[in-house]
Structure formats: structure tokens, C-alpha cells
PDB file of N, CA and C in Angstrom:
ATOM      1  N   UNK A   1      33.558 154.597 120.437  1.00  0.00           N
ATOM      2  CA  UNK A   1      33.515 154.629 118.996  1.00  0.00           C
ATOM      3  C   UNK A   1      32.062 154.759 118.545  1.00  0.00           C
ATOM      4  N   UNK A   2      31.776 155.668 117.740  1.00  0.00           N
ATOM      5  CA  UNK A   2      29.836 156.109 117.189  1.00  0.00           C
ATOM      6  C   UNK A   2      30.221 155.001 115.949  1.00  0.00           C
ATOM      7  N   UNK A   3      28.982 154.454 116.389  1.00  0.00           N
ATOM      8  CA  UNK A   3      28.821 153.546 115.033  1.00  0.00           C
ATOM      9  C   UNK A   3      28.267 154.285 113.732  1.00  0.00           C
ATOM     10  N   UNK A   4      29.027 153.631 112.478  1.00  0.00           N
ATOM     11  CA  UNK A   4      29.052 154.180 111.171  1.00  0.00           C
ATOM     12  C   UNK A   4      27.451 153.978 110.900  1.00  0.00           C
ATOM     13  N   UNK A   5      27.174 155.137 110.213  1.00  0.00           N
ATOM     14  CA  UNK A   5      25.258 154.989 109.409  1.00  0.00           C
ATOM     15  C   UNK A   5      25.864 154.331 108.148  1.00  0.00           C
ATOM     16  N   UNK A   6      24.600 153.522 107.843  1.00  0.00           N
ATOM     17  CA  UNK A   6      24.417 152.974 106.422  1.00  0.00           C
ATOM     18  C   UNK A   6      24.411 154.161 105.654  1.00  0.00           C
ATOM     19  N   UNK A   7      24.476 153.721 104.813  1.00  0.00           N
ATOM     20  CA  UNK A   7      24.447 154.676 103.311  1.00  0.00           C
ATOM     21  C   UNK A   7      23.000 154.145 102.798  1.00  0.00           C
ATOM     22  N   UNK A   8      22.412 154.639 102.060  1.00  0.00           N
ATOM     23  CA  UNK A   8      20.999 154.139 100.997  1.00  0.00           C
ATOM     24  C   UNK A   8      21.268 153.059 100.659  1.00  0.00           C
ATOM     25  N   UNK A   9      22.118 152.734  99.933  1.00  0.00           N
ATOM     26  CA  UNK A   9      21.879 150.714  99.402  1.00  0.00           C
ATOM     27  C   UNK A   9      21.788 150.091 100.230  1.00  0.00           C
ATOM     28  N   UNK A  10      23.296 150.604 101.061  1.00  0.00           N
ATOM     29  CA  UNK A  10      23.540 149.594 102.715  1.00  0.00           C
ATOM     30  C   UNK A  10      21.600 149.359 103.059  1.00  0.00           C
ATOM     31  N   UNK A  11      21.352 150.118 103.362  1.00  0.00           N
ATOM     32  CA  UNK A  11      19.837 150.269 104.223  1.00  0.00           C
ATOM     33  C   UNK A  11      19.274 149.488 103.128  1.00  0.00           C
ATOM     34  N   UNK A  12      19.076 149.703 102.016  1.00  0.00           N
ATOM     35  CA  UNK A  12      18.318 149.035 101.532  1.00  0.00           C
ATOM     36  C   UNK A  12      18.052 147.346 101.197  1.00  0.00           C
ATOM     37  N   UNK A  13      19.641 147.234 101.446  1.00  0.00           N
ATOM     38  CA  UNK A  13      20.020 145.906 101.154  1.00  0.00           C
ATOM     39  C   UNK A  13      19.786 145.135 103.166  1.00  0.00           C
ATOM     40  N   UNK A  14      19.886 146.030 103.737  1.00  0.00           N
ATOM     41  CA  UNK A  14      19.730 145.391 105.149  1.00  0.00           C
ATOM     42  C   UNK A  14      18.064 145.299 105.009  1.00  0.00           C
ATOM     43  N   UNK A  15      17.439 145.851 104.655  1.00  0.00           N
ATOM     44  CA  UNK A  15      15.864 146.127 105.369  1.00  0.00           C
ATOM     45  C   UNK A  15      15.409 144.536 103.859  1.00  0.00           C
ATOM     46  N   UNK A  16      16.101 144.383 103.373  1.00  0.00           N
ATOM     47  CA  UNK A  16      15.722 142.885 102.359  1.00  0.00           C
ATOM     48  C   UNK A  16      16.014 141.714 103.123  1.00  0.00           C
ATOM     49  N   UNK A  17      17.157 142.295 103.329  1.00  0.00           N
ATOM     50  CA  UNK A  17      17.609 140.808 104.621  1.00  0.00           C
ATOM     51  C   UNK A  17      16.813 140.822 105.436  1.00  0.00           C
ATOM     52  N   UNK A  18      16.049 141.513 106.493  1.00  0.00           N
ATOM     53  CA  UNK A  18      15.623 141.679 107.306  1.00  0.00           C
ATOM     54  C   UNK A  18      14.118 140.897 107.302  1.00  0.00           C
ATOM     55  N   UNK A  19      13.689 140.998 105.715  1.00  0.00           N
ATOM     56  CA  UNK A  19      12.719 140.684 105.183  1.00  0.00           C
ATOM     57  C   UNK A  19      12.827 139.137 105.333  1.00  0.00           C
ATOM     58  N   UNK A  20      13.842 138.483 104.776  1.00  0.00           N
ATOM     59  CA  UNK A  20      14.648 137.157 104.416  1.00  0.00           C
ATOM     60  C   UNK A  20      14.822 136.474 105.665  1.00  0.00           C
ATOM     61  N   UNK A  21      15.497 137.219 106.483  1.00  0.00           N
ATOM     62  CA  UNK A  21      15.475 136.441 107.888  1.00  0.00           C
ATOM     63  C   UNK A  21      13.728 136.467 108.638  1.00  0.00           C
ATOM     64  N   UNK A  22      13.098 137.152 108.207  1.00  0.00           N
ATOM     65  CA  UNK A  22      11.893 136.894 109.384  1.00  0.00           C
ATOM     66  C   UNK A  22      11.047 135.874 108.288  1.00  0.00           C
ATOM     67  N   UNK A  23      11.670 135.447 107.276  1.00  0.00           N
ATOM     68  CA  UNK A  23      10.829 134.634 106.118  1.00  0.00           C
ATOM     69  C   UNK A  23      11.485 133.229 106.785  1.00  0.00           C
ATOM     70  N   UNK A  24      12.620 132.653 107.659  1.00  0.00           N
ATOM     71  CA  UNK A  24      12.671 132.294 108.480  1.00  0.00           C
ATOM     72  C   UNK A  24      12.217 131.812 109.334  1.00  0.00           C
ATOM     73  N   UNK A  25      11.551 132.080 110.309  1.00  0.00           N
ATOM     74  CA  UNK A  25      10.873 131.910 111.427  1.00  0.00           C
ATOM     75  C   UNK A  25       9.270 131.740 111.228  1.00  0.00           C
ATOM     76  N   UNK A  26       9.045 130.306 111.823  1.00  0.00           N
ATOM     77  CA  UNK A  26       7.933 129.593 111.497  1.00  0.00           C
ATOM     78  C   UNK A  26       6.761 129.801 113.001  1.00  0.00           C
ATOM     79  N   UNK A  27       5.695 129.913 112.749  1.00  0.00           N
ATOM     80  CA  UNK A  27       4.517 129.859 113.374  1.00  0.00           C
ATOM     81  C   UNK A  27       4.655 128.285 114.191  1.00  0.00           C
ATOM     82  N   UNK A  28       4.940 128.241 115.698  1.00  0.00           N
ATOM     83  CA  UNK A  28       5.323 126.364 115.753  1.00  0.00           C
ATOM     84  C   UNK A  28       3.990 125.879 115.453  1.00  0.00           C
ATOM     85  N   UNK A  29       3.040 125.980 114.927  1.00  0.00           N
ATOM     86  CA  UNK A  29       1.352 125.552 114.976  1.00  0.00           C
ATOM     87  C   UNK A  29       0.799 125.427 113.092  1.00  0.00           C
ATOM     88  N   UNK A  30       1.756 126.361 112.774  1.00  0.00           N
ATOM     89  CA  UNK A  30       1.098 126.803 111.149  1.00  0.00           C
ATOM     90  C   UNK A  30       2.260 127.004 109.962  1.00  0.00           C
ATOM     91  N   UNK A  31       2.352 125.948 109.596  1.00  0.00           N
ATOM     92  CA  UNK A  31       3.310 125.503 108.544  1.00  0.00           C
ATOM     93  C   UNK A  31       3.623 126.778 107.312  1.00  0.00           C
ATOM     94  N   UNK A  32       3.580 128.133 108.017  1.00  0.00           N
ATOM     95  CA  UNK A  32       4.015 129.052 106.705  1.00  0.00           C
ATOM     96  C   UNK A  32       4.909 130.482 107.840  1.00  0.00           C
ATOM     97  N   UNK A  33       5.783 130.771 107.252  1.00  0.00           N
ATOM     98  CA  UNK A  33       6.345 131.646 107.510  1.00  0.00           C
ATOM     99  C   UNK A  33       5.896 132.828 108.612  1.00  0.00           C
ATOM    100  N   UNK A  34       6.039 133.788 109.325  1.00  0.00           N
ATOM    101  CA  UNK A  34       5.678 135.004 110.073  1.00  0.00           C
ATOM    102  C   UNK A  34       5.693 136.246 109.125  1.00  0.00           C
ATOM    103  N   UNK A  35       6.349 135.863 108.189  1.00  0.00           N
ATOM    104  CA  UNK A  35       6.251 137.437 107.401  1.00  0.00           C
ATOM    105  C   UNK A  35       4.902 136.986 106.618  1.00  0.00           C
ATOM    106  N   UNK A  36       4.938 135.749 105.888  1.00  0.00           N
ATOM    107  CA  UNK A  36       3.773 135.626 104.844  1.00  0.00           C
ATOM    108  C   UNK A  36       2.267 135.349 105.970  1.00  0.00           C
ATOM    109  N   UNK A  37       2.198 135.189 107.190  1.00  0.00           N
ATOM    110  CA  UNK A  37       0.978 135.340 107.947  1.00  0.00           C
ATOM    111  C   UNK A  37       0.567 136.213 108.392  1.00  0.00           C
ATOM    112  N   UNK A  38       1.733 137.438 108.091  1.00  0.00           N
ATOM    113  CA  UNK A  38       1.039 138.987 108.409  1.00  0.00           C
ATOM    114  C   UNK A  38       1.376 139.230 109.943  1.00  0.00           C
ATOM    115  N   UNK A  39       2.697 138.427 110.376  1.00  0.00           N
ATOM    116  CA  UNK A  39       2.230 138.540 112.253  1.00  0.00           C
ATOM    117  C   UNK A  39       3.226 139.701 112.124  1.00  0.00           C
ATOM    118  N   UNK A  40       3.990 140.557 110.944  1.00  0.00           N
ATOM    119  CA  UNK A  40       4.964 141.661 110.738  1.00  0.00           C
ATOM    120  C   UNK A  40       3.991 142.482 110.304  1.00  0.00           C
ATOM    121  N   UNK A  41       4.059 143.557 111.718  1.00  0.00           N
ATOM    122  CA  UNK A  41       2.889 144.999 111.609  1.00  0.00           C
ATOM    123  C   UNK A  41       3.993 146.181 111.092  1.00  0.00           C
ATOM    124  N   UNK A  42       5.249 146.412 111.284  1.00  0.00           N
ATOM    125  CA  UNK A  42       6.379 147.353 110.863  1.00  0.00           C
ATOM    126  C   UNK A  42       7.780 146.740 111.144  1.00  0.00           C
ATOM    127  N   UNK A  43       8.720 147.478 110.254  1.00  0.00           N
ATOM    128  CA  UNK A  43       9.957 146.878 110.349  1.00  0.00           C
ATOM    129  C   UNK A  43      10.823 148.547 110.155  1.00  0.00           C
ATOM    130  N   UNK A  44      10.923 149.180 111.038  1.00  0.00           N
ATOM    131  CA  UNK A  44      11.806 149.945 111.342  1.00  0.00           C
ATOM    132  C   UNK A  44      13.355 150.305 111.367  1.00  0.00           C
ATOM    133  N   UNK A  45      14.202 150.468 110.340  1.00  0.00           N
ATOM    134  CA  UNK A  45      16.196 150.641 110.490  1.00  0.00           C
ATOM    135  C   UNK A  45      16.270 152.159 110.294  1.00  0.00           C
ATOM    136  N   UNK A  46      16.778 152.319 111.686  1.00  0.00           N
ATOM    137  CA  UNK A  46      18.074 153.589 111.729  1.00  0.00           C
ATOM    138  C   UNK A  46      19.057 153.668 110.956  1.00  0.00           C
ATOM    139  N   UNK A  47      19.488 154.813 110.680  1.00  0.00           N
ATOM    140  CA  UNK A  47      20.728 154.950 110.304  1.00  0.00           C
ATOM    141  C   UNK A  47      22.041 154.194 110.678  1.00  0.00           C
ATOM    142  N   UNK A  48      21.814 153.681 112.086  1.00  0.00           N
ATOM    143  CA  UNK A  48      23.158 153.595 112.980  1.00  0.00           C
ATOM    144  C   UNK A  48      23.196 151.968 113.182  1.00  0.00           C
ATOM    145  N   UNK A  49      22.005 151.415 112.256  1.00  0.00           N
ATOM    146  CA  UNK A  49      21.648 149.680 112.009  1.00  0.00           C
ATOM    147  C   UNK A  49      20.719 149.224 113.073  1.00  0.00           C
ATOM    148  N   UNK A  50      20.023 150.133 114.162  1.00  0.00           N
ATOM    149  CA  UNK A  50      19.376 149.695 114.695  1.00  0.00           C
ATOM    150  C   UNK A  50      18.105 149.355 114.089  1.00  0.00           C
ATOM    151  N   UNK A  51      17.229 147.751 114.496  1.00  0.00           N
ATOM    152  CA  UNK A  51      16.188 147.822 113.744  1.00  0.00           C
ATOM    153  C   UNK A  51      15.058 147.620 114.829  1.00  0.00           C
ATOM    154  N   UNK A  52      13.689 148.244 114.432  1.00  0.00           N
ATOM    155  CA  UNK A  52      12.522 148.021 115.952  1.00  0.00           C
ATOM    156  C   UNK A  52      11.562 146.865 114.686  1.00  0.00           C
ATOM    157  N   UNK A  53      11.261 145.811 115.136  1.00  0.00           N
ATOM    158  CA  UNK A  53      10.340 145.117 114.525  1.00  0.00           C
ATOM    159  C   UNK A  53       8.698 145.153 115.316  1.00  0.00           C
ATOM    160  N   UNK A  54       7.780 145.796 114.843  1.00  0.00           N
ATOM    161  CA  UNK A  54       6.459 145.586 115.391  1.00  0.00           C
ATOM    162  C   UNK A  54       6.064 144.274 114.804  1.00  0.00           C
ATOM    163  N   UNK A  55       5.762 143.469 115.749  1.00  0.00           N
ATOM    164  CA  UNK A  55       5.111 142.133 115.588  1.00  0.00           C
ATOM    165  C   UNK A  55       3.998 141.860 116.489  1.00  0.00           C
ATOM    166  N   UNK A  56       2.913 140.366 116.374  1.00  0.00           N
ATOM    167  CA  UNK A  56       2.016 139.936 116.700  1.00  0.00           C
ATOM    168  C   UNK A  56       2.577 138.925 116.645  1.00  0.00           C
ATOM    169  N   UNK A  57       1.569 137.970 117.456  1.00  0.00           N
ATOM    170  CA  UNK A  57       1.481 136.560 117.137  1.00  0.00           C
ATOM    171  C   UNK A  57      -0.372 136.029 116.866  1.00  0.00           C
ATOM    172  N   UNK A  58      -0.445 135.134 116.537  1.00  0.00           N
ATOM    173  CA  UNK A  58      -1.786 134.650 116.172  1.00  0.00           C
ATOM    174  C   UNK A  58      -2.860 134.961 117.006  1.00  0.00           C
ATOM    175  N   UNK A  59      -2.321 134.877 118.579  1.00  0.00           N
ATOM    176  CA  UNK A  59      -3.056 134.859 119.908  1.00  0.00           C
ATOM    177  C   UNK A  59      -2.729 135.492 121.005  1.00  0.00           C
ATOM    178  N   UNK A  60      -2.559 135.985 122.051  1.00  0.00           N
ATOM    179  CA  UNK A  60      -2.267 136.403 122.880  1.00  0.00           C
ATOM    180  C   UNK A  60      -1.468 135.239 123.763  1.00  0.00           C
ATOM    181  N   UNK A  61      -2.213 133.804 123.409  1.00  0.00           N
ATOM    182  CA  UNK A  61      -2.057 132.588 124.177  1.00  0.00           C
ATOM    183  C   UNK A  61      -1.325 131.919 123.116  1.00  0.00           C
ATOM    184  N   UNK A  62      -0.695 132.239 122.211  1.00  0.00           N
ATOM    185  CA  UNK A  62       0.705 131.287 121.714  1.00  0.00           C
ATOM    186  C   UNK A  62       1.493 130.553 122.095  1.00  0.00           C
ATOM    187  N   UNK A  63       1.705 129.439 122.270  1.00  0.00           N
ATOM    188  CA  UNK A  63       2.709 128.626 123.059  1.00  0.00           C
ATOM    189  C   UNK A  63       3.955 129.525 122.761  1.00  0.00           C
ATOM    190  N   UNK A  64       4.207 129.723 121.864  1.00  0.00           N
ATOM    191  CA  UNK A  64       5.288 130.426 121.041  1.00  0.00           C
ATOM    192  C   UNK A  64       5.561 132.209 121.701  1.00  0.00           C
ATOM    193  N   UNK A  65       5.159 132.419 122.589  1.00  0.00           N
ATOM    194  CA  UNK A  65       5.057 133.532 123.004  1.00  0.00           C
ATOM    195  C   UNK A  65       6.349 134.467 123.411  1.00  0.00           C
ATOM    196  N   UNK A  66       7.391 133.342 123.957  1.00  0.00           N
ATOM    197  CA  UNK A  66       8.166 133.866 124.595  1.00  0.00           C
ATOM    198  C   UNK A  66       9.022 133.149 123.461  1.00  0.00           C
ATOM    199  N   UNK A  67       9.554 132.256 122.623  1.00  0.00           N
ATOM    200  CA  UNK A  67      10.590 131.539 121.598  1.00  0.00           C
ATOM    201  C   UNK A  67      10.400 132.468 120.512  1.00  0.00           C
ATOM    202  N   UNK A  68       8.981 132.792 120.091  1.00  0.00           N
ATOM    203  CA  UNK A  68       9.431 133.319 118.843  1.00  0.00           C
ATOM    204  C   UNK A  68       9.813 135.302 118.650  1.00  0.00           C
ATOM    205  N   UNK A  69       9.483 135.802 119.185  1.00  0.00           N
ATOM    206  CA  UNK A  69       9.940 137.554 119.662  1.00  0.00           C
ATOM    207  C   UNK A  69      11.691 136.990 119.638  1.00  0.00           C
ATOM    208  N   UNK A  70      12.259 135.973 120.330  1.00  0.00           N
ATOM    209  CA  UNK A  70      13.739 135.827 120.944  1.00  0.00           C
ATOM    210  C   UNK A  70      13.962 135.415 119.542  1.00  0.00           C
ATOM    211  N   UNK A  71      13.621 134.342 118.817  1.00  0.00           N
ATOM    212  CA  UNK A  71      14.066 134.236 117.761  1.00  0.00           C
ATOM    213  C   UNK A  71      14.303 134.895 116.055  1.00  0.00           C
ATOM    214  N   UNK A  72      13.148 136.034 116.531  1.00  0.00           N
ATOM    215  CA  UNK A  72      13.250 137.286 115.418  1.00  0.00           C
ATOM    216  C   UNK A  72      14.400 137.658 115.904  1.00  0.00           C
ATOM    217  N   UNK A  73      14.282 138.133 117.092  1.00  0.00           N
ATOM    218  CA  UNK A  73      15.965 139.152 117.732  1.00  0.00           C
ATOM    219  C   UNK A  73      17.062 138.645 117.210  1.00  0.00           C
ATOM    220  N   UNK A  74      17.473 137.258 117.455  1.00  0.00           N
ATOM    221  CA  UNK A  74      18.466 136.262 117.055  1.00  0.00           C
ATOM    222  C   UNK A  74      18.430 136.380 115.889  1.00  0.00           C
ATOM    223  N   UNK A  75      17.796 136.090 114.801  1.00  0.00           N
ATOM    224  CA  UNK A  75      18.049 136.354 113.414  1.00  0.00           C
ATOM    225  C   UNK A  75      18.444 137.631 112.649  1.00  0.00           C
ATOM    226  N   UNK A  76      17.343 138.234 113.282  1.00  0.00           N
ATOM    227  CA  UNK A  76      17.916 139.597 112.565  1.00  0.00           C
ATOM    228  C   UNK A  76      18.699 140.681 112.989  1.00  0.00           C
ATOM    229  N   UNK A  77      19.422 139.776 114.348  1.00  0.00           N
ATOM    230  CA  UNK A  77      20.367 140.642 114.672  1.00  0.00           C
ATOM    231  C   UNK A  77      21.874 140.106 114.409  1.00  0.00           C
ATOM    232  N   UNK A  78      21.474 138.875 113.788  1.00  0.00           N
ATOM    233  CA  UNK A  78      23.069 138.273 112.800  1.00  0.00           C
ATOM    234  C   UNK A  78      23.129 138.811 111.268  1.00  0.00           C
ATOM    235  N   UNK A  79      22.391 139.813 111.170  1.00  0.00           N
ATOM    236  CA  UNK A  79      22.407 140.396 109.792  1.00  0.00           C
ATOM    237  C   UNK A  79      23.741 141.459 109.542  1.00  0.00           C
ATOM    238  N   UNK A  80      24.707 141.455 109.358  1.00  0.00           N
ATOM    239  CA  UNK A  80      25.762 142.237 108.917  1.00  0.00           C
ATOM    240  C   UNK A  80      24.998 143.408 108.724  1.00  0.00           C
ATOM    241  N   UNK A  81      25.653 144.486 109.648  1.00  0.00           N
ATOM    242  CA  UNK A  81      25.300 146.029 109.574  1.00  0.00           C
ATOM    243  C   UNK A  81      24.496 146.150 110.581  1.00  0.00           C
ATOM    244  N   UNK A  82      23.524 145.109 111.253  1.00  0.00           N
ATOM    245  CA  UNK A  82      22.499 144.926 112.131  1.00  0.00           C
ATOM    246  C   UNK A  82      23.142 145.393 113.503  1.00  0.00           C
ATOM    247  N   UNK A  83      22.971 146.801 114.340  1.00  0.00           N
ATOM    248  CA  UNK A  83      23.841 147.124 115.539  1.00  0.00           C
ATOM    249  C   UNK A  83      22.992 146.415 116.801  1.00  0.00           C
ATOM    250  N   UNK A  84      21.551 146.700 116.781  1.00  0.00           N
ATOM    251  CA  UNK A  84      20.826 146.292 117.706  1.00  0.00           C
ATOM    252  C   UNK A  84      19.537 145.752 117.178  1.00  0.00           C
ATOM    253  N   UNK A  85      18.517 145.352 117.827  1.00  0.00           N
ATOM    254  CA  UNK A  85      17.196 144.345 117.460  1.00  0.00           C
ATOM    255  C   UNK A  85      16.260 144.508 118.213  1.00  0.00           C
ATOM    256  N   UNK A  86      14.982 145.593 118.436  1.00  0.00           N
ATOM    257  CA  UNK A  86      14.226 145.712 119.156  1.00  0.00           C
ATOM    258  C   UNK A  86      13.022 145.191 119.261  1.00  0.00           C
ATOM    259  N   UNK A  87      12.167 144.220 119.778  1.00  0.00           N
ATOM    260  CA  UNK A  87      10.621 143.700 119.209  1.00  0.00           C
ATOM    261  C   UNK A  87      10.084 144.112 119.783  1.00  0.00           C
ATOM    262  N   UNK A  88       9.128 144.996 119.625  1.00  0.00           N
ATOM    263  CA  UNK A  88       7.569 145.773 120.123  1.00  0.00           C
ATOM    264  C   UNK A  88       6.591 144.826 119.657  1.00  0.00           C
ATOM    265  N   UNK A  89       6.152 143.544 120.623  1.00  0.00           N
ATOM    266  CA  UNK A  89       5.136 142.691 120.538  1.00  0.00           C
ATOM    267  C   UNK A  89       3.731 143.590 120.978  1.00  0.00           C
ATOM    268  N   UNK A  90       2.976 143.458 119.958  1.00  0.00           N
ATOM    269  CA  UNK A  90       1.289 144.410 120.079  1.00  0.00           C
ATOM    270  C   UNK A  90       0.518 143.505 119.713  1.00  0.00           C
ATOM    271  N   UNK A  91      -0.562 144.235 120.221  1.00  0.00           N
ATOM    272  CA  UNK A  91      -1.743 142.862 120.106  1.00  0.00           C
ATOM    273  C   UNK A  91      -3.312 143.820 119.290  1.00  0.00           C
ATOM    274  N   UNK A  92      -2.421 144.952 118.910  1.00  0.00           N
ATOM    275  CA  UNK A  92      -3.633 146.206 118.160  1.00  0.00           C
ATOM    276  C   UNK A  92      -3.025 146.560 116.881  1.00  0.00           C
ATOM    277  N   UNK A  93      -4.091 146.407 116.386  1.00  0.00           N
ATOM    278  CA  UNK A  93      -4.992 145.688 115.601  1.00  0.00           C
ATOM    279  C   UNK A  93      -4.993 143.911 115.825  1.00  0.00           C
ATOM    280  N   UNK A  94      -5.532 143.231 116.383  1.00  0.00           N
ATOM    281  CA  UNK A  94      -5.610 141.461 116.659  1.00  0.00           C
ATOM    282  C   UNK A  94      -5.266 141.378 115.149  1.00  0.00           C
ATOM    283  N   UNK A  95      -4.446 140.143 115.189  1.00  0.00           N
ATOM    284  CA  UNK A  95      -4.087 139.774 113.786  1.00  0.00           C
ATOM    285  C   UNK A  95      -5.362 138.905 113.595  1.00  0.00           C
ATOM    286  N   UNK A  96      -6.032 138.518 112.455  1.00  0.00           N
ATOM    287  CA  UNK A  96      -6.975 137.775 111.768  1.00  0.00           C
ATOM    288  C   UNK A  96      -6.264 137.159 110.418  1.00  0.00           C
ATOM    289  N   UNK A  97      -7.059 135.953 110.039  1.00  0.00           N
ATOM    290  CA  UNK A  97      -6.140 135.714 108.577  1.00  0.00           C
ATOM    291  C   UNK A  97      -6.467 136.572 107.567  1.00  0.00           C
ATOM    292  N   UNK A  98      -7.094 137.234 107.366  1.00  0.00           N
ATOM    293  CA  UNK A  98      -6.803 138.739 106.189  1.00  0.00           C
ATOM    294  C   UNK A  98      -5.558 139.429 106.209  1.00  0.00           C
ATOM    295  N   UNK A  99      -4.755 139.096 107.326  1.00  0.00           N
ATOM    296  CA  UNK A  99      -3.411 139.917 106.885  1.00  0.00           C
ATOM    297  C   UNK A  99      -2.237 138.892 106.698  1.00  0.00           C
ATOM    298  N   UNK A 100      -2.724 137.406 106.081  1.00  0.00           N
ATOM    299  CA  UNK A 100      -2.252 136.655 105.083  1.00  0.00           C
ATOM    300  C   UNK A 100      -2.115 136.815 103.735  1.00  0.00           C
ATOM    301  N   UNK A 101      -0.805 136.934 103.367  1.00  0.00           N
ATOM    302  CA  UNK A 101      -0.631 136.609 101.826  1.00  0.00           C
ATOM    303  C   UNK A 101      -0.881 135.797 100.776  1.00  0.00           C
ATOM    304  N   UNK A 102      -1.167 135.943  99.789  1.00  0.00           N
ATOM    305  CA  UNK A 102      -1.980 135.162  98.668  1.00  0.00           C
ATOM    306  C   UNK A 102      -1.264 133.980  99.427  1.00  0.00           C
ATOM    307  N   UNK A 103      -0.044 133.914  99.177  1.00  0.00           N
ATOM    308  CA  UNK A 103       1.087 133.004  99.083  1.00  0.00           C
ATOM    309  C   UNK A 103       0.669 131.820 100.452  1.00  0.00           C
ATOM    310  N   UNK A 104       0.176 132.459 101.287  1.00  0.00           N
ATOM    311  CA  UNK A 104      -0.253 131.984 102.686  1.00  0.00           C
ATOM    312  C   UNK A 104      -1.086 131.177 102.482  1.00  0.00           C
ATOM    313  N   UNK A 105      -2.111 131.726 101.875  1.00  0.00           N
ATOM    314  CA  UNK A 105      -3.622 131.461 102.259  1.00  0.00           C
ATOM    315  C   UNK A 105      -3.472 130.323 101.184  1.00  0.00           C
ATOM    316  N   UNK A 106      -2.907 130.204 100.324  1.00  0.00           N
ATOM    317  CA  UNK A 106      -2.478 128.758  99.215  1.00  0.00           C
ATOM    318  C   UNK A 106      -1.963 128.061 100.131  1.00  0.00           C
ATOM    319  N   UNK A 107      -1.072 128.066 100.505  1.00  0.00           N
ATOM    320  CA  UNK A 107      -0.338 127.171 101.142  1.00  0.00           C
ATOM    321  C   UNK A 107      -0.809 126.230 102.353  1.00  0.00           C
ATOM    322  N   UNK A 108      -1.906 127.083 103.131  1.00  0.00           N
ATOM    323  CA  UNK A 108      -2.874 126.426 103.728  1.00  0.00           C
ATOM    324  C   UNK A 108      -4.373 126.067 103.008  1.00  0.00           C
ATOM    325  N   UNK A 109      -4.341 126.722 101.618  1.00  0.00           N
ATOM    326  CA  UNK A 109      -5.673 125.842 101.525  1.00  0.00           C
ATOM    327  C   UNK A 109      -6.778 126.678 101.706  1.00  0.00           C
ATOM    328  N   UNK A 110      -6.617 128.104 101.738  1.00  0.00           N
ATOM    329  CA  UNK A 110      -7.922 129.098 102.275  1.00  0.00           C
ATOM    330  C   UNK A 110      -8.399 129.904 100.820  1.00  0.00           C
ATOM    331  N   UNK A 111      -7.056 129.624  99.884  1.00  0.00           N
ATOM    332  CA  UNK A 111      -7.473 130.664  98.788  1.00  0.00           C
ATOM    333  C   UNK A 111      -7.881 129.972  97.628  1.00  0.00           C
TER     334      UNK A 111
END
């Protein structure tokens, strides 16, 4: 059986969720979100619901190295319409806190 493509809303309404679930998943070290610390370099959906997430983590040496990549997968692959969940962990461009959100950098106290 070929799995059905989204339509435009479908997609659009998945790639929000997608947003929502990685707003989710916490830094175990840094009390603010992975989407609002910038460790989300691209968020990629196919037609066919597959999604590729380019991510970072803070360090190369994250305790979190191997829990949190598994736990993006896990989330955003319980997203209705979601067929598959790919993470392309990169370490180029090194994340720095400049690719923190206002929202971030309040929340810790930097802005």
C-alpha cells in the first residue's frame, strides 16, 4: 500500500506540530526547550509524512547525546500523518548561544 501525501494544510498543520513537539524536549543541563536554544538547524516533511530533522546539541560531549536525537524521533514520530522520523545530528556550524531566542536568552537571564 503507497502511503497517501499530505495535502498543503495537512503539511502545514504537521510541520506546527512538529514545531510543538520539539518545544517538548528539554536540554537535561538547561532549563529551556531545544527549539528555543537553536539546537533545530532544519526541519524537513515530504509529501509521504516523512520528516528529516537537522539538529545539534550544545557540545559534542552532551551527556544527552544518545537520549535526546531518540527522543525527538519518539515525539515527532507520534504526530498523526508522521510516516517516518529521520535525525541528521551535525556539529557544522557549532551551536553558540546566538542561535537562542529572545525567549531563551530571558529565561536564562542573558537578555
Amino acid at each position: 500500500m503507497t502511503p497517501q501525501k499530505l495535502n498543503t494544510s495537512e503539511q502545514s498543520l504537521t510541520e506546527a506540530q512538529i514545531v510543538e513537539a520539539l518545544k517538548t524536549c528539554y536540554d537535561p543541563e538547561i532549563p529551556v526547550d531545544i527549539y528555543e536554544l537553536g539546537l533545530i538547524y532544519g526541519i524537513k516533511l515530504e509529501d509521504d509524512g516523512e520528516v528529516e530533522i537537522k539538529m545539534t546539541l550544545t557540545s559534542p560531549h552532551c551527556p544527552a547525546i544518545q537520549s535526546l536525537p531518540a527522543e525527538v524521533e519518539s515525539k515527532v514520530g507520534a504526530i498523526k500523518g508522521v510516516t517516518a522520523v529521520f535525525i541528521k545530528l551535525v556539529w557544522d556550524p557549532p551551536w553558540h548561544s546566538g542561535r537562542m531566542s529572545e525567549a531563551a536568552k530571558l529565561e536564562l537571564g542573558l537578555a
